[in-house]
Protein backbone atom coordinates (compact mmCIF):
# COMPACT_ATOMS: atom_id res chain seq x y z
CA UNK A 1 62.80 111.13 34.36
CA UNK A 2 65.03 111.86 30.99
CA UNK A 3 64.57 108.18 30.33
CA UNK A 4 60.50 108.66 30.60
CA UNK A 5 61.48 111.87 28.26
CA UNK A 6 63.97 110.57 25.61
CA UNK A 7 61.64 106.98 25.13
CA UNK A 8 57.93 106.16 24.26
CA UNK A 9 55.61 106.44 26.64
CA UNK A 10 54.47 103.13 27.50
CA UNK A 11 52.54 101.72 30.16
CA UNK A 12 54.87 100.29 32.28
CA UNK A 13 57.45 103.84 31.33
CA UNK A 14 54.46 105.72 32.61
CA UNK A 15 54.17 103.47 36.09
CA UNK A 16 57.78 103.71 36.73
CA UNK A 17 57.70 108.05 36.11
CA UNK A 18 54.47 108.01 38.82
CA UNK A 19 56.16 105.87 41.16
CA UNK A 20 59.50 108.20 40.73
CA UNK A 21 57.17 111.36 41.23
CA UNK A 22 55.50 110.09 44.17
CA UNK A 23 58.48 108.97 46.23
CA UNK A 24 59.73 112.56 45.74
CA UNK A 25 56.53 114.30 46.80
CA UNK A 26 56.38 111.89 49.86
CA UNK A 27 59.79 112.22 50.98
CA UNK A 28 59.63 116.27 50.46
CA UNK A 29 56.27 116.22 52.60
CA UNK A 30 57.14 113.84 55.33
CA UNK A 31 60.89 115.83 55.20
CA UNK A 32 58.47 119.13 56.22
CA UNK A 33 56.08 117.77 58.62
CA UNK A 34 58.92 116.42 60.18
CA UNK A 35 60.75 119.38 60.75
CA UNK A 36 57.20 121.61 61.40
CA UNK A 37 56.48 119.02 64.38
CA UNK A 38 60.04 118.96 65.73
CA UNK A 39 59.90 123.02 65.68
CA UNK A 40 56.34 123.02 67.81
CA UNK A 41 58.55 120.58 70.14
CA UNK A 42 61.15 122.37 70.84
CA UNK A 43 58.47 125.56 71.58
CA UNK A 44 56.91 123.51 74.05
CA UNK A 45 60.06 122.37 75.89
CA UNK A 46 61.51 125.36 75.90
CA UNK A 47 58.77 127.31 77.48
CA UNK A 48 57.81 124.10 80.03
CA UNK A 49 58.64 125.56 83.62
CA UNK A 50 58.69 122.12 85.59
CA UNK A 51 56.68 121.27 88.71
CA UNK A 52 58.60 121.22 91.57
CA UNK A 53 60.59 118.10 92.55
CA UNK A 54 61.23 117.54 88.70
CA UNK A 55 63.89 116.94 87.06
CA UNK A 56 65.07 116.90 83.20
CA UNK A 57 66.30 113.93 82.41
CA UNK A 58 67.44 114.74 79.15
CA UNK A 59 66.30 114.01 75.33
CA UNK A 60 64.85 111.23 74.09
CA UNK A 61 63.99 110.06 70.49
CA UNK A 62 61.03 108.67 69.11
CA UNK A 63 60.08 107.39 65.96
CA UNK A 64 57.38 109.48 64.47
CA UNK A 65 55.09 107.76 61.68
CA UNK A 66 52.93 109.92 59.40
CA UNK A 67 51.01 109.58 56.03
CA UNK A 68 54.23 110.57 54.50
CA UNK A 69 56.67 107.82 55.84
CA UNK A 70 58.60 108.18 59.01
CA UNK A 71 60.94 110.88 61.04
CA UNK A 72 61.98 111.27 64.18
CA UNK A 73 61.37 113.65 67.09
CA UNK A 74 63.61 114.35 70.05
CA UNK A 75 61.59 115.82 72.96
CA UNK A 76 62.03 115.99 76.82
CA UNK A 77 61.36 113.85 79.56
CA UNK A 78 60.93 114.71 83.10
CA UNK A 79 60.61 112.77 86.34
CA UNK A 80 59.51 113.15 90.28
CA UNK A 81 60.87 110.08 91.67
CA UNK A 82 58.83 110.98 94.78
CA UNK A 83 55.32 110.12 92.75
CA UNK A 84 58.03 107.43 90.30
CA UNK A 85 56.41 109.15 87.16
CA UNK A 86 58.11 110.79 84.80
CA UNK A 87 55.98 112.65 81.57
CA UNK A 88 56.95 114.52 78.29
CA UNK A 89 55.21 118.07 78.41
CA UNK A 90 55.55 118.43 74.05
CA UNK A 91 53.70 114.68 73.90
CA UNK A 92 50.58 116.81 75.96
CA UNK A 93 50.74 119.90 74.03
CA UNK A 94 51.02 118.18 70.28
CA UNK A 95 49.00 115.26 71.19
CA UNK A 96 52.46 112.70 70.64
CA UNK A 97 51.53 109.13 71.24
CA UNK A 98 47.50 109.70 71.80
CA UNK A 99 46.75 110.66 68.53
CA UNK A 100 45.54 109.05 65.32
CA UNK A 101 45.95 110.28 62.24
CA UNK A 102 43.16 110.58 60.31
CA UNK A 103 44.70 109.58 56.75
CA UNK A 104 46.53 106.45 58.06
CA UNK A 105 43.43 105.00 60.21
CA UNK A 106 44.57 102.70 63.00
CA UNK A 107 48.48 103.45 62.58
CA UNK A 108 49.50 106.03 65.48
CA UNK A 109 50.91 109.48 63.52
CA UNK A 110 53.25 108.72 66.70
CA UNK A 111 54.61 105.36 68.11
CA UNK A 112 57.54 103.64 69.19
CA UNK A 113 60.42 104.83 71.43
CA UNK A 114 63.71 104.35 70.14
């Protein structure tokens, strides 16, 4: 940005300063959604009271893709190995994996498991 400051502002000065400013908005916004998302999460799991014959299985990570750019959320997973199905209660209460997001059409706001 002192470069854009200190020289003439020409076209190609001017793309390069709204490129800058944009990755920094982005990565500031997708930095906050992130963490917003990750503290409904952990509201959800901590208040799930499983059903009975389930069992925690621990945390698992997925990669999270928004209008922003990407982040990941760690949420988690039970099973009943009597029914052999296991489920995420925070992907049913923030809509994780089912949802679209409206500003990035097709592209799930929530996708792959890592």
């Amino acid at each position: 940005m002192a470069r854009f400051q200190a020289g003439e502002p020409t076209g190609v000065a001017v793309a390069q300063l709204e490129i800058l400013v944009r990755t920094a908005v982005f990565k500031s916004a997708n930095d906050l959604v992130g963490w917003m998302l990750q503290q409904a999460v952990d509201r959800i799991d901590a208040a799930y009271q499983p059903k009975p014959r389930e069992e925690r299985k621990g945390r698992e990570t997925i990669n999270a893709q928004g209008i922003f750019g990407h982040f990941e959320l760690k949420r988690d997973y039970y099973y009943h190995a009597g029914k052999k199905q296991g489920h995420y209660p925070a992907d049913a209460g923030t809509g994780i994996g089912s949802r679209l997001h409206p500003g990035v059409g097709q592209t799930p706001l929530f996708g792959r498991r890592r």
